[in-house]
PDB file of N, CA and C in Angstrom:
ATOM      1  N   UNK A   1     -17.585 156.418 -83.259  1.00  0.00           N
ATOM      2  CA  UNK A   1     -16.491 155.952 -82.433  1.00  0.00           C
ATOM      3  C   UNK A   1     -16.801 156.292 -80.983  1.00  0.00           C
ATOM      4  N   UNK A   2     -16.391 155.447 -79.853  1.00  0.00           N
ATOM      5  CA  UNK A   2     -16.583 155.796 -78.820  1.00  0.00           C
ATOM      6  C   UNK A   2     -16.132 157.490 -78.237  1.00  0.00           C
ATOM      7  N   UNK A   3     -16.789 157.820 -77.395  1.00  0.00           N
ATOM      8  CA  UNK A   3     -16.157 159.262 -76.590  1.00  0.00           C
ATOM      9  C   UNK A   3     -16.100 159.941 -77.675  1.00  0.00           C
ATOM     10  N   UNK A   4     -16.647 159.843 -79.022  1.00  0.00           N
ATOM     11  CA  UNK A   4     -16.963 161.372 -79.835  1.00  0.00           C
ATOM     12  C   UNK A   4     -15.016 161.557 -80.400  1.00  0.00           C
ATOM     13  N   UNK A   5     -14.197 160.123 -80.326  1.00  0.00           N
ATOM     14  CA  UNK A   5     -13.380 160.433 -80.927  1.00  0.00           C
ATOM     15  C   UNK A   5     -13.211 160.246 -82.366  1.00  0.00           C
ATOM     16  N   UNK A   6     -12.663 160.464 -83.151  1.00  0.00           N
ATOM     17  CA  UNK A   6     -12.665 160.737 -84.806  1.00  0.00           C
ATOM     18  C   UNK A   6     -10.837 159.545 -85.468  1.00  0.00           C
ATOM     19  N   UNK A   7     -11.123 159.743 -86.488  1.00  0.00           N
ATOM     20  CA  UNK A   7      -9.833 158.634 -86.611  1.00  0.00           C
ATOM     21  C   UNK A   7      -8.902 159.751 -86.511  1.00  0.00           C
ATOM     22  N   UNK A   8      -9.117 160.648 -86.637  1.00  0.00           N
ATOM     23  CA  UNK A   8      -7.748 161.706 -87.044  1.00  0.00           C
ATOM     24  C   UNK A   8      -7.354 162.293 -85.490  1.00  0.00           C
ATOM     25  N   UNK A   9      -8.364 162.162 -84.626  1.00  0.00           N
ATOM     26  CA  UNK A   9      -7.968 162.251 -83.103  1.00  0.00           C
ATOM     27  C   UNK A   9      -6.993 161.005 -82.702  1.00  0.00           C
ATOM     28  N   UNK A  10      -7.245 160.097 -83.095  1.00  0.00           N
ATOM     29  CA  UNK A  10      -6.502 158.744 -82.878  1.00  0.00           C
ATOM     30  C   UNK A  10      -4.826 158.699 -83.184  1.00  0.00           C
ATOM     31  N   UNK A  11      -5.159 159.337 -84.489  1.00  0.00           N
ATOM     32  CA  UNK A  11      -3.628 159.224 -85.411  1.00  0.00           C
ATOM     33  C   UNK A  11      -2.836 160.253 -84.261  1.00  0.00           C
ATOM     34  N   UNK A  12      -3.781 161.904 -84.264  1.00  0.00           N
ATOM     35  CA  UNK A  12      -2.660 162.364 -83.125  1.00  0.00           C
ATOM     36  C   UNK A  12      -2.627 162.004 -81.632  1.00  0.00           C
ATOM     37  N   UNK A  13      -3.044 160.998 -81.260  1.00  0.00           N
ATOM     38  CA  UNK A  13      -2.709 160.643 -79.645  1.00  0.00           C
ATOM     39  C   UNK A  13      -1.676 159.730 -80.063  1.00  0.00           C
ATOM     40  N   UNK A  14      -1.530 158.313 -81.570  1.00  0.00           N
ATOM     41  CA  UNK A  14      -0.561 157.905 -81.366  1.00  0.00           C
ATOM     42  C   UNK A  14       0.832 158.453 -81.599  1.00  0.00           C
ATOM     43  N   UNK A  15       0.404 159.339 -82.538  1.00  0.00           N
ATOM     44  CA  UNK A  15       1.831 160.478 -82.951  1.00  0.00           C
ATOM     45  C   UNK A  15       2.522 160.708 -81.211  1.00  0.00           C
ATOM     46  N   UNK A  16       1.894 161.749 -80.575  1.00  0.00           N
ATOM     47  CA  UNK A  16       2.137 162.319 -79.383  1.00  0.00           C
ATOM     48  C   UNK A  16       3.046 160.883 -78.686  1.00  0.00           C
ATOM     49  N   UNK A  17       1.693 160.079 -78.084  1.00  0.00           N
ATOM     50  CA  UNK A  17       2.556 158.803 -77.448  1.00  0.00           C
ATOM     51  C   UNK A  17       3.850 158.453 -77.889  1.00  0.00           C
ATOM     52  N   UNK A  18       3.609 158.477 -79.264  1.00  0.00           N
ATOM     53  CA  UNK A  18       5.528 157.786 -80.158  1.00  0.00           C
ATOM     54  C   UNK A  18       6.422 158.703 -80.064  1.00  0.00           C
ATOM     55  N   UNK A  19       6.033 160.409 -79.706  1.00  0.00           N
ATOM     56  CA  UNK A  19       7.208 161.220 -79.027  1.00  0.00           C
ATOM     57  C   UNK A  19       7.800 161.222 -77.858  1.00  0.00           C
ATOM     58  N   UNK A  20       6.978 161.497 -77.120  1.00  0.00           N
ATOM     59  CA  UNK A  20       6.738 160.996 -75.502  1.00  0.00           C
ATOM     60  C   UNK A  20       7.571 159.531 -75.300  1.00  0.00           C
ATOM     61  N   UNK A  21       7.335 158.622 -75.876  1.00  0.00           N
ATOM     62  CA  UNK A  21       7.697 157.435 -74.841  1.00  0.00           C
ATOM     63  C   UNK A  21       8.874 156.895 -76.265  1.00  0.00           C
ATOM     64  N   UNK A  22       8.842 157.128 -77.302  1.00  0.00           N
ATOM     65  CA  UNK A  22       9.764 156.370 -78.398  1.00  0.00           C
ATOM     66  C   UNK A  22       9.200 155.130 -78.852  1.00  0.00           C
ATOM     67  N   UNK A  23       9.862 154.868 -79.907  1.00  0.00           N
ATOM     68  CA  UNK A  23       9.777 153.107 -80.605  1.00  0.00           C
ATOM     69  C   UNK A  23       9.372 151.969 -79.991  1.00  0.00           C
ATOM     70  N   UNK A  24      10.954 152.213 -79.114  1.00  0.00           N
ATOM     71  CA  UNK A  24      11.070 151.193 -78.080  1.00  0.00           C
ATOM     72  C   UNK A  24      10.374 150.946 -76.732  1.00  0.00           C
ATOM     73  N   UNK A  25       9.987 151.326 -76.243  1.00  0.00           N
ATOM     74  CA  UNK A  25       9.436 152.293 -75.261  1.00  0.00           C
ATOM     75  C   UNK A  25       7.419 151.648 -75.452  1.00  0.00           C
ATOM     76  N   UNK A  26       7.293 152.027 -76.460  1.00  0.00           N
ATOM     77  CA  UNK A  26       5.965 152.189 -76.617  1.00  0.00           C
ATOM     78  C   UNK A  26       4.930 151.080 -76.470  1.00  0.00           C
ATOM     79  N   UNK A  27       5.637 149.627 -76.864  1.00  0.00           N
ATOM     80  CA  UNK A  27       4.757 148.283 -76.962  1.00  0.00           C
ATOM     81  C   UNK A  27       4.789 148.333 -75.124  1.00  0.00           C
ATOM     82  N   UNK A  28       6.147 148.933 -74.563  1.00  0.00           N
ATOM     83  CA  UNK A  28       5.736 148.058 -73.136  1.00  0.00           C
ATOM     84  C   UNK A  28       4.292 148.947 -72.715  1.00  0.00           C
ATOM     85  N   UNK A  29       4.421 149.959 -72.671  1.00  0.00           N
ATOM     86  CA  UNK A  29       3.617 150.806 -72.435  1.00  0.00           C
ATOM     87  C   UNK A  29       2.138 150.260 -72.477  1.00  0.00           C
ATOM     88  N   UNK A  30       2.219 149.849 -73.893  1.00  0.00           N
ATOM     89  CA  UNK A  30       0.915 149.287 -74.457  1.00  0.00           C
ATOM     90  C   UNK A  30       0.472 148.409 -73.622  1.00  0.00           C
ATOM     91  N   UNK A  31       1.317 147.480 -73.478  1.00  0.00           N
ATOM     92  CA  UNK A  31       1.198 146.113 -72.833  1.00  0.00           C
ATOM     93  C   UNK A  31       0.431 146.369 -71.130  1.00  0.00           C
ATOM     94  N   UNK A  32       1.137 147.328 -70.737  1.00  0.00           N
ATOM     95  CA  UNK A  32       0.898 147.563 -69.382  1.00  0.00           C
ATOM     96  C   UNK A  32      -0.421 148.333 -68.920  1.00  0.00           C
ATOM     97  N   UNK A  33      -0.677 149.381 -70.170  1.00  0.00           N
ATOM     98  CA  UNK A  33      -2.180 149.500 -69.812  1.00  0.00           C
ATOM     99  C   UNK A  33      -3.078 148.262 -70.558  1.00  0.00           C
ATOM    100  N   UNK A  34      -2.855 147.661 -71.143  1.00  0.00           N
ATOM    101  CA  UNK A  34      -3.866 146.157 -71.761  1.00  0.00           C
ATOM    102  C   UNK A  34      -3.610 145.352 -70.462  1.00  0.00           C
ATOM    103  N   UNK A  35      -3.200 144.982 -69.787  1.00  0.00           N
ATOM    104  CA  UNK A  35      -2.515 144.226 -68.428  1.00  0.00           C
ATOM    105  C   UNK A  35      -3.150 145.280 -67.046  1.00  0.00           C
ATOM    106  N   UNK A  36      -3.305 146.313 -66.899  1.00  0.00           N
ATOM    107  CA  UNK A  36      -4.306 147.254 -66.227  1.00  0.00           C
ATOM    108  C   UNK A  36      -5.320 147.270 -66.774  1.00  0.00           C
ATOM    109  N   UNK A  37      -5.866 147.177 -67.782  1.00  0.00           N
ATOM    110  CA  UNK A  37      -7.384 146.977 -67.896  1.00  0.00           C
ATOM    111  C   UNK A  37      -8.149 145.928 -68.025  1.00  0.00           C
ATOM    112  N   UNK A  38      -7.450 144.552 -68.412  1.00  0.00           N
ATOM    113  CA  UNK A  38      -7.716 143.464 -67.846  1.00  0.00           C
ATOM    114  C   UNK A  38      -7.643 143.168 -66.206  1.00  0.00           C
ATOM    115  N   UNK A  39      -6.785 143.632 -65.772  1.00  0.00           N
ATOM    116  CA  UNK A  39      -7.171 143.485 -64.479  1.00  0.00           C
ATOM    117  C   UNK A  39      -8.312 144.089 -63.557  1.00  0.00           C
ATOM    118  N   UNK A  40      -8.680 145.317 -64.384  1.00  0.00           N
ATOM    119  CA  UNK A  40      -9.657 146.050 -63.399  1.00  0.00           C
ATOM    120  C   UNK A  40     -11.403 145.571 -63.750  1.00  0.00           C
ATOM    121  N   UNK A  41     -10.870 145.028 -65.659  1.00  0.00           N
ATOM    122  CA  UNK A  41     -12.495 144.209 -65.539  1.00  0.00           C
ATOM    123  C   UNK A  41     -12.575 142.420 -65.145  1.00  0.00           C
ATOM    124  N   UNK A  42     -11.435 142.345 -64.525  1.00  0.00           N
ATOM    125  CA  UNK A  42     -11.225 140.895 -63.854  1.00  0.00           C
ATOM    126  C   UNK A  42     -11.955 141.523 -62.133  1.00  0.00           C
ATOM    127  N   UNK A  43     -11.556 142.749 -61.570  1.00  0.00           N
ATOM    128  CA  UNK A  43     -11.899 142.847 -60.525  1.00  0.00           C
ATOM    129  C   UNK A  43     -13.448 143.085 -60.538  1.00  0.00           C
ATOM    130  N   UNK A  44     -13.844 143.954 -61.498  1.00  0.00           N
ATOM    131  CA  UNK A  44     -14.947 144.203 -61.553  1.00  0.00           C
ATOM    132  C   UNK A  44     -16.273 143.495 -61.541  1.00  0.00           C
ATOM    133  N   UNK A  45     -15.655 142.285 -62.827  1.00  0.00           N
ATOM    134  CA  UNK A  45     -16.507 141.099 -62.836  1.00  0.00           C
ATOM    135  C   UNK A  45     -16.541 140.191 -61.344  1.00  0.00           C
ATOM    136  N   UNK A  46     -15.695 139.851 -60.684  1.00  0.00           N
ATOM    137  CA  UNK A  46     -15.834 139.398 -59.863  1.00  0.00           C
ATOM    138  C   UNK A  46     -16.363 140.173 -58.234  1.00  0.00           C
ATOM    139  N   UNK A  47     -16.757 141.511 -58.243  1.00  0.00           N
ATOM    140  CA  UNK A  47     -17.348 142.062 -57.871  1.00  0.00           C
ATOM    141  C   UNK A  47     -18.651 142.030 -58.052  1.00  0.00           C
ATOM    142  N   UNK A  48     -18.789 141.792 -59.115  1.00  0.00           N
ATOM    143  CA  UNK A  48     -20.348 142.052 -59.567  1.00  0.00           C
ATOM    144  C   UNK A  48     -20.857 140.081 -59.660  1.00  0.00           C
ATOM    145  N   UNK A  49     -20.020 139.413 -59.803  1.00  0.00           N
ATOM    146  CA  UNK A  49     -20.570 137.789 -59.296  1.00  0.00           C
ATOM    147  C   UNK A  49     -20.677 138.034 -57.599  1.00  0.00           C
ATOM    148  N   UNK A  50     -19.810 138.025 -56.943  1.00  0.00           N
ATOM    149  CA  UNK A  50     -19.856 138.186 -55.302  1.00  0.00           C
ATOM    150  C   UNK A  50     -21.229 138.639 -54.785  1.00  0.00           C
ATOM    151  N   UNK A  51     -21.410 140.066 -55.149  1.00  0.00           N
ATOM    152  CA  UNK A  51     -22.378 140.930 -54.834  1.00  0.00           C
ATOM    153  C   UNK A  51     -23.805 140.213 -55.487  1.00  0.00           C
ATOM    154  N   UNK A  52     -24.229 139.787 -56.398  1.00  0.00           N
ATOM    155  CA  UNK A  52     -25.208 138.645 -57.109  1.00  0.00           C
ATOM    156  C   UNK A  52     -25.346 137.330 -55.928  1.00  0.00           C
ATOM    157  N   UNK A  53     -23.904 137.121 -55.657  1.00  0.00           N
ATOM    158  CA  UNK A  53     -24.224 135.517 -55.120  1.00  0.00           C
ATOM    159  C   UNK A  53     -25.107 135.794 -53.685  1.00  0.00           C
ATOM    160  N   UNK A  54     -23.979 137.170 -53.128  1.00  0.00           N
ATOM    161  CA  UNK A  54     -24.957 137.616 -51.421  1.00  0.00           C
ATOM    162  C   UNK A  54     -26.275 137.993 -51.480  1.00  0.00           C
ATOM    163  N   UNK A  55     -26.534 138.191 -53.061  1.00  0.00           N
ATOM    164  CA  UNK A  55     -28.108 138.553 -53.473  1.00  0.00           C
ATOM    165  C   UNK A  55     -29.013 137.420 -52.914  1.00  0.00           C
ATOM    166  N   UNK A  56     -28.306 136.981 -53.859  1.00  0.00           N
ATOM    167  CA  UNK A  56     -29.224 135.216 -54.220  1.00  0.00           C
ATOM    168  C   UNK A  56     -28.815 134.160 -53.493  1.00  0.00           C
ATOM    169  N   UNK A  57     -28.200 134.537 -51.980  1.00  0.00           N
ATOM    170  CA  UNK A  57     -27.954 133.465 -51.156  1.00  0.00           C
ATOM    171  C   UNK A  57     -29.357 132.517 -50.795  1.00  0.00           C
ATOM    172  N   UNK A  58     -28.986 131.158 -51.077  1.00  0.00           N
ATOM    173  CA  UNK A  58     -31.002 130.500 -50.775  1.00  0.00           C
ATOM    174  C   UNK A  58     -30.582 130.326 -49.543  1.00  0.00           C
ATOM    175  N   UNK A  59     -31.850 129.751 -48.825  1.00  0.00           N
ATOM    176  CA  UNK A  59     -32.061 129.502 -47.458  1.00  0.00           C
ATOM    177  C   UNK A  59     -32.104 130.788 -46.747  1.00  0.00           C
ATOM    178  N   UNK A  60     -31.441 131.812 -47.093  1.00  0.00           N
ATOM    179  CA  UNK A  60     -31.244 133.069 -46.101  1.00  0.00           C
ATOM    180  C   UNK A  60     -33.043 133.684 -46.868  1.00  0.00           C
ATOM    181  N   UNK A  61     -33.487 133.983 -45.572  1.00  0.00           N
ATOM    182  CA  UNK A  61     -35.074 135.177 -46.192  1.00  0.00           C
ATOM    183  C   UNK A  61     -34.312 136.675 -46.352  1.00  0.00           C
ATOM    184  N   UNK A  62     -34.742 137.195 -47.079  1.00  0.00           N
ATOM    185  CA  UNK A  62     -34.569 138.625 -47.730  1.00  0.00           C
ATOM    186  C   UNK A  62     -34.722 139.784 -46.199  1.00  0.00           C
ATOM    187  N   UNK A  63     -33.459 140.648 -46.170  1.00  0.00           N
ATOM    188  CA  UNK A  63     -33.543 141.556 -45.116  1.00  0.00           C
ATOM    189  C   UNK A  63     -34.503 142.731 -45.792  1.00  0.00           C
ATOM    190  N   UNK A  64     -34.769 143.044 -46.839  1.00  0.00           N
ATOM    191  CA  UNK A  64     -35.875 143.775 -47.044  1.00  0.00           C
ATOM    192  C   UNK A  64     -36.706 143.179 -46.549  1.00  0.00           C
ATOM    193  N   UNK A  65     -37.642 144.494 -46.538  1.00  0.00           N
ATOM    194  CA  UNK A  65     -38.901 143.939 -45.886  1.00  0.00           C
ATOM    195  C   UNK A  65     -40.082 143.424 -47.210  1.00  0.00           C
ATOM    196  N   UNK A  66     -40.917 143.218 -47.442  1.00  0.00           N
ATOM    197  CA  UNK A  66     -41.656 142.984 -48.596  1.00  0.00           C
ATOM    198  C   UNK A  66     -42.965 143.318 -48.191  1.00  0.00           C
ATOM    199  N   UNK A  67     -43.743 143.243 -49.188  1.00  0.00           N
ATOM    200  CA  UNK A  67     -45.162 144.000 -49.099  1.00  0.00           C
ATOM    201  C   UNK A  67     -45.918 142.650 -47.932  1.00  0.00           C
ATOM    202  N   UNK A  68     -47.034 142.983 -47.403  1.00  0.00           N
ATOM    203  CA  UNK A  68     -47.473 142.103 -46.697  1.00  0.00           C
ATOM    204  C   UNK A  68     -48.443 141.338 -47.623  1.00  0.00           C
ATOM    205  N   UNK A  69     -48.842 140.403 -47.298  1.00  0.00           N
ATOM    206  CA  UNK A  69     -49.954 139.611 -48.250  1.00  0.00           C
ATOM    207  C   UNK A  69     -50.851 139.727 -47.771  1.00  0.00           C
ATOM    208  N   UNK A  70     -52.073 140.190 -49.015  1.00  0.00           N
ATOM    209  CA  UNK A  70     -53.830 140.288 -48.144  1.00  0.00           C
ATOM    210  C   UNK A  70     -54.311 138.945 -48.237  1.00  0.00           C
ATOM    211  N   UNK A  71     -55.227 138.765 -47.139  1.00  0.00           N
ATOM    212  CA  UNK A  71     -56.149 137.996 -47.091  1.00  0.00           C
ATOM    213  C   UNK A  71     -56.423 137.097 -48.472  1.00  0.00           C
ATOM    214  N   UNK A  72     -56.742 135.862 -48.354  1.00  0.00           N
ATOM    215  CA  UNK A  72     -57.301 135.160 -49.469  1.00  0.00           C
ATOM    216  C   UNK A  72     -58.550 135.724 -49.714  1.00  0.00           C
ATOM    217  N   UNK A  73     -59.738 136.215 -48.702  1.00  0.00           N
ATOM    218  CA  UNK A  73     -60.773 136.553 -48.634  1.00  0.00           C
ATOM    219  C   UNK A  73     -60.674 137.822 -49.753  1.00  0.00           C
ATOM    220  N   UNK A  74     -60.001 139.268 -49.687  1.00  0.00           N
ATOM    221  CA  UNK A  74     -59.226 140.310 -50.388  1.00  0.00           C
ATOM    222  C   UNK A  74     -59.244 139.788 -51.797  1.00  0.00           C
ATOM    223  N   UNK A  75     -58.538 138.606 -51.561  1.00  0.00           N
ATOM    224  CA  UNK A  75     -57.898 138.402 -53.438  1.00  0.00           C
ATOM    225  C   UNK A  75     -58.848 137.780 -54.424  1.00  0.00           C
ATOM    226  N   UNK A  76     -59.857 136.975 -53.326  1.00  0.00           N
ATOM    227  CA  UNK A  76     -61.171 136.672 -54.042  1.00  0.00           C
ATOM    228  C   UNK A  76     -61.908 137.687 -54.738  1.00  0.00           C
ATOM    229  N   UNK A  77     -62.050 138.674 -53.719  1.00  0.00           N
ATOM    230  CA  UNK A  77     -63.343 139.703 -53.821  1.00  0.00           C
ATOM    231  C   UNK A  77     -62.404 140.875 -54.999  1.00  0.00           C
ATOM    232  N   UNK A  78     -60.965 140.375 -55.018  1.00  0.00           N
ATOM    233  CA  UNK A  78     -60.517 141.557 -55.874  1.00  0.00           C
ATOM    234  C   UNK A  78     -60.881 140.904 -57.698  1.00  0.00           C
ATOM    235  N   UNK A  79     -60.500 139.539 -57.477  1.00  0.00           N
ATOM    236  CA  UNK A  79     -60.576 138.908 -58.643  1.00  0.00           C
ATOM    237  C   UNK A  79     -62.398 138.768 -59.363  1.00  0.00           C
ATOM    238  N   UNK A  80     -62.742 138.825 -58.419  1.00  0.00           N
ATOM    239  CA  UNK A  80     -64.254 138.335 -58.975  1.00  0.00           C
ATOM    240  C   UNK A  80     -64.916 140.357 -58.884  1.00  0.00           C
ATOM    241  N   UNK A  81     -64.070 141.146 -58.345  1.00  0.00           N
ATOM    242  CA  UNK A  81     -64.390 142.644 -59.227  1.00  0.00           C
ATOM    243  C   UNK A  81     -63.965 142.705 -60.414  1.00  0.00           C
ATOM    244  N   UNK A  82     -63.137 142.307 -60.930  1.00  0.00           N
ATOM    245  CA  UNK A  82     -62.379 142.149 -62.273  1.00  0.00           C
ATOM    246  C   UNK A  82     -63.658 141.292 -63.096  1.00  0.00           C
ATOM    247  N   UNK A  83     -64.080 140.276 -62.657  1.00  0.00           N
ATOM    248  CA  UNK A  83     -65.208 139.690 -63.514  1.00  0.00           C
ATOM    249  C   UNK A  83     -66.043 140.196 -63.812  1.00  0.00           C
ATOM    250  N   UNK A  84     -66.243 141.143 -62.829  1.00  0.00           N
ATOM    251  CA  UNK A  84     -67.334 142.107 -62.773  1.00  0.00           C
ATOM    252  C   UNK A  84     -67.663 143.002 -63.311  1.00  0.00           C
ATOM    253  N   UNK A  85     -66.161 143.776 -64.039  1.00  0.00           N
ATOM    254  CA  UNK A  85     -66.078 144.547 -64.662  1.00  0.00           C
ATOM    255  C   UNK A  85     -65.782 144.332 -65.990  1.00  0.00           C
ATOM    256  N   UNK A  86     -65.557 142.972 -66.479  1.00  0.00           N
ATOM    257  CA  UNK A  86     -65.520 142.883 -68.044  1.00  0.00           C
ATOM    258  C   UNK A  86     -64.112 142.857 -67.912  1.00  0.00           C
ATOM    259  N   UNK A  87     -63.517 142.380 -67.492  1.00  0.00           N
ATOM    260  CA  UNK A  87     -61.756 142.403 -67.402  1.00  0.00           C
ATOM    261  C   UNK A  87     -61.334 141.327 -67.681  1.00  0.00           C
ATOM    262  N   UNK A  88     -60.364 140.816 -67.999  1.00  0.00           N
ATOM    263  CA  UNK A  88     -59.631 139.354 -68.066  1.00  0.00           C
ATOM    264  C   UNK A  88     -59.531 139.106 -66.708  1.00  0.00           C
ATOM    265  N   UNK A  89     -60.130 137.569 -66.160  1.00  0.00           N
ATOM    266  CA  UNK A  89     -59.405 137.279 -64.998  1.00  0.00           C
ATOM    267  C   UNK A  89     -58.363 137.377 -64.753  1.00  0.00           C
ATOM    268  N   UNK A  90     -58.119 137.684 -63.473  1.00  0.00           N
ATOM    269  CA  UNK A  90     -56.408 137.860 -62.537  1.00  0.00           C
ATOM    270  C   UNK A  90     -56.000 136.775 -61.888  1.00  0.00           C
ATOM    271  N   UNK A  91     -54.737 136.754 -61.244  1.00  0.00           N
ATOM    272  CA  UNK A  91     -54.485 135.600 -60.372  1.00  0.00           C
ATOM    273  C   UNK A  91     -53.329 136.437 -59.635  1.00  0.00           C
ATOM    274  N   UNK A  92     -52.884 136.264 -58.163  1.00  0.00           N
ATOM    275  CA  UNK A  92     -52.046 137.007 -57.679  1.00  0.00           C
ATOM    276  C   UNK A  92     -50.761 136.273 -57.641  1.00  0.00           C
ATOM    277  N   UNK A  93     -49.824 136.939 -58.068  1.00  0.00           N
ATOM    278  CA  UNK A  93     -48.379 135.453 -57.158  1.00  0.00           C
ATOM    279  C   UNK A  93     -48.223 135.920 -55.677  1.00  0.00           C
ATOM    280  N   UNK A  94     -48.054 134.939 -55.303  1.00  0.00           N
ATOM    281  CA  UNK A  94     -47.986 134.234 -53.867  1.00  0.00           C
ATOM    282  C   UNK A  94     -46.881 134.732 -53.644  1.00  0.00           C
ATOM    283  N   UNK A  95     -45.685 135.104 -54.327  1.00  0.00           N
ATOM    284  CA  UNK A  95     -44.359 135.556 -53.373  1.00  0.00           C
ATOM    285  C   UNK A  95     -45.012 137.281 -53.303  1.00  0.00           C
ATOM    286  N   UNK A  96     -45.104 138.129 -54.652  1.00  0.00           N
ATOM    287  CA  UNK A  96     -45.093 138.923 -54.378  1.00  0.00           C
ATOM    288  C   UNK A  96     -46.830 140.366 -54.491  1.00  0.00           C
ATOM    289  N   UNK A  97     -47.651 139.354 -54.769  1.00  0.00           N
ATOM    290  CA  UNK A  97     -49.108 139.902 -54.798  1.00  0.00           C
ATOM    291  C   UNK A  97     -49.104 140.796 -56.002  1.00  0.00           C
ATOM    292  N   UNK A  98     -48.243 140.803 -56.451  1.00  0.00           N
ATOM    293  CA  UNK A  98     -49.120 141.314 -58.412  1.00  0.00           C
ATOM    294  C   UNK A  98     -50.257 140.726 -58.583  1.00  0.00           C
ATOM    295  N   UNK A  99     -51.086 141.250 -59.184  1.00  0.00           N
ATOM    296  CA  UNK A  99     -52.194 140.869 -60.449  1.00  0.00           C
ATOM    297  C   UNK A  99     -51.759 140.476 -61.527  1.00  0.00           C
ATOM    298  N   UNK A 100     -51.498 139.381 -62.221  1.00  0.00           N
ATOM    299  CA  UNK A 100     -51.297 138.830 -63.365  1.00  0.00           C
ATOM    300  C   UNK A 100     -52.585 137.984 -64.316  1.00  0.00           C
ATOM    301  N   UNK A 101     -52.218 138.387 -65.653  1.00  0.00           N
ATOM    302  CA  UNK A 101     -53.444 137.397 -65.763  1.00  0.00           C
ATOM    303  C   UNK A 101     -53.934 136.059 -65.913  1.00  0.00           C
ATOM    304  N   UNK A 102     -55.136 135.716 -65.853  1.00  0.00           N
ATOM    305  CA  UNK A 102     -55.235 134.434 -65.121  1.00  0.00           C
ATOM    306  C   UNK A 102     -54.363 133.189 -66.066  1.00  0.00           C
ATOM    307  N   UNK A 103     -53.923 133.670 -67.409  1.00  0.00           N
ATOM    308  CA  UNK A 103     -53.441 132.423 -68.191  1.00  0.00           C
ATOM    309  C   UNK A 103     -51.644 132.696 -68.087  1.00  0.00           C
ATOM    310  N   UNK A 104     -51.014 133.152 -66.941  1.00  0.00           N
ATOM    311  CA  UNK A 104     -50.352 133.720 -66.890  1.00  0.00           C
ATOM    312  C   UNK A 104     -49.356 132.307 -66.212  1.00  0.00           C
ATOM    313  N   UNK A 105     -48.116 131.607 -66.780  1.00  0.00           N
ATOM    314  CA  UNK A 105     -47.107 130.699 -65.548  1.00  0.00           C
ATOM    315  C   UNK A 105     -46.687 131.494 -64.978  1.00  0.00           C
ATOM    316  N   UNK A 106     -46.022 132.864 -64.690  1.00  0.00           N
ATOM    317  CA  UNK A 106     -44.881 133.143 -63.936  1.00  0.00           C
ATOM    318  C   UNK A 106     -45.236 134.771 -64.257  1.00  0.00           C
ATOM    319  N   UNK A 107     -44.722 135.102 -62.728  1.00  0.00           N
ATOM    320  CA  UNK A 107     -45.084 136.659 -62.331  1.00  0.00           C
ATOM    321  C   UNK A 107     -44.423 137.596 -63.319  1.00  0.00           C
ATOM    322  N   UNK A 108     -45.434 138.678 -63.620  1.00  0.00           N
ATOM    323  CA  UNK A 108     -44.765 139.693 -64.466  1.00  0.00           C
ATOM    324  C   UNK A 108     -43.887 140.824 -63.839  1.00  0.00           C
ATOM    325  N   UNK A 109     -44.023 140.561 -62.424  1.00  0.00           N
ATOM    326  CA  UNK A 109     -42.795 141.502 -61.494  1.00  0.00           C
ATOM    327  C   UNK A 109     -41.697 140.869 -61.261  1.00  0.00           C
ATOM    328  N   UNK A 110     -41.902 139.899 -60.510  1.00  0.00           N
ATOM    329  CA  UNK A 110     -41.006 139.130 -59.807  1.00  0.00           C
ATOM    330  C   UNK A 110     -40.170 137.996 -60.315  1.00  0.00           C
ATOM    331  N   UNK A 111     -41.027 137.265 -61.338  1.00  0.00           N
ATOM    332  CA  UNK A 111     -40.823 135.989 -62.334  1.00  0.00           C
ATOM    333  C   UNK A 111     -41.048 134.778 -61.637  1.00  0.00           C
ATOM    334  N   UNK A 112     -42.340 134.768 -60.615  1.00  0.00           N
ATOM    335  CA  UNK A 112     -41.983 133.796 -59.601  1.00  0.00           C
ATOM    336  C   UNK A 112     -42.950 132.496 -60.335  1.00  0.00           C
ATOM    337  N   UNK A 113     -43.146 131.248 -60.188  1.00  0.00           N
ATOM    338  CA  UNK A 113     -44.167 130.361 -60.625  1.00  0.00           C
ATOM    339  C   UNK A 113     -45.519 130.865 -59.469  1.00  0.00           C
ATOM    340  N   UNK A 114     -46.650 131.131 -60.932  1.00  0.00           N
ATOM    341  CA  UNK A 114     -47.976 131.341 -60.320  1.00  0.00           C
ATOM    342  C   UNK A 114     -48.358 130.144 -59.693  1.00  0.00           C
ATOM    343  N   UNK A 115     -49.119 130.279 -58.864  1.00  0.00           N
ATOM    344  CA  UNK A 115     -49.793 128.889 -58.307  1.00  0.00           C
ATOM    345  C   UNK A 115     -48.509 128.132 -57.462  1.00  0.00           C
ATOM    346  N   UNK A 116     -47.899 128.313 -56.979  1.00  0.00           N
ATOM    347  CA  UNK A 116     -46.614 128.115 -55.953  1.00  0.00           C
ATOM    348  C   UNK A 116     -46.533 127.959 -54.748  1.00  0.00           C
TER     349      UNK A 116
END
């Protein structure tokens, strides 16, 4: 059960509650925290879409900064060391310069399309 509670912890929180608040008393109760906790994962969710969308605004470039990109000359001489060494060819993605391998569509960091 969640929070390490037990059924017999359950039975006495509703006992307690049905002293505390009565019969009558008790559904509103209910109602009003089910009506508070829908509301706070209504806020939440829409917190967490908002904050996603300012993520993934297109057209805007990223205020991070990102790694710089080496030379094509670099990515040659890195890829054809890899040949060199008995390795599976590599291929870099273009957004974010991983090494992926060469039979690879889409970056294993970033998820970007190789060859892009």
């Amino acid at each position: 059960m969640p929070f390490g509670l037990q059924p017999l912890h359950l039975v006495v929180i509703a006992v307690v509650a049905l002293l505390i608040f009565g019969p009558k008393r008790l559904p509103e109760v209910g109602k009003g925290i089910g009506r508070a906790w829908t509301e706070f994962r209504k806020g939440s969710r829409e917190m967490v879409e908002n904050l996603r969308d300012e993520i993934n605004k297109p057209g805007e470039e990223s205020k991070h900064p990102t790694a710089p990109q080496p030379p094509d000359s670099q990515l040659a001489s890195a890829a054809a060391q890899d040949n060199v060494q008995g390795e599976q060819p590599t291929v870099f993605c273009n957004k974010c310069g991983v090494r992926n391998p060469a039979d690879s569509a889409f970056c294993n960091k970033c998820g970007a399309k190789i060859g892009e």
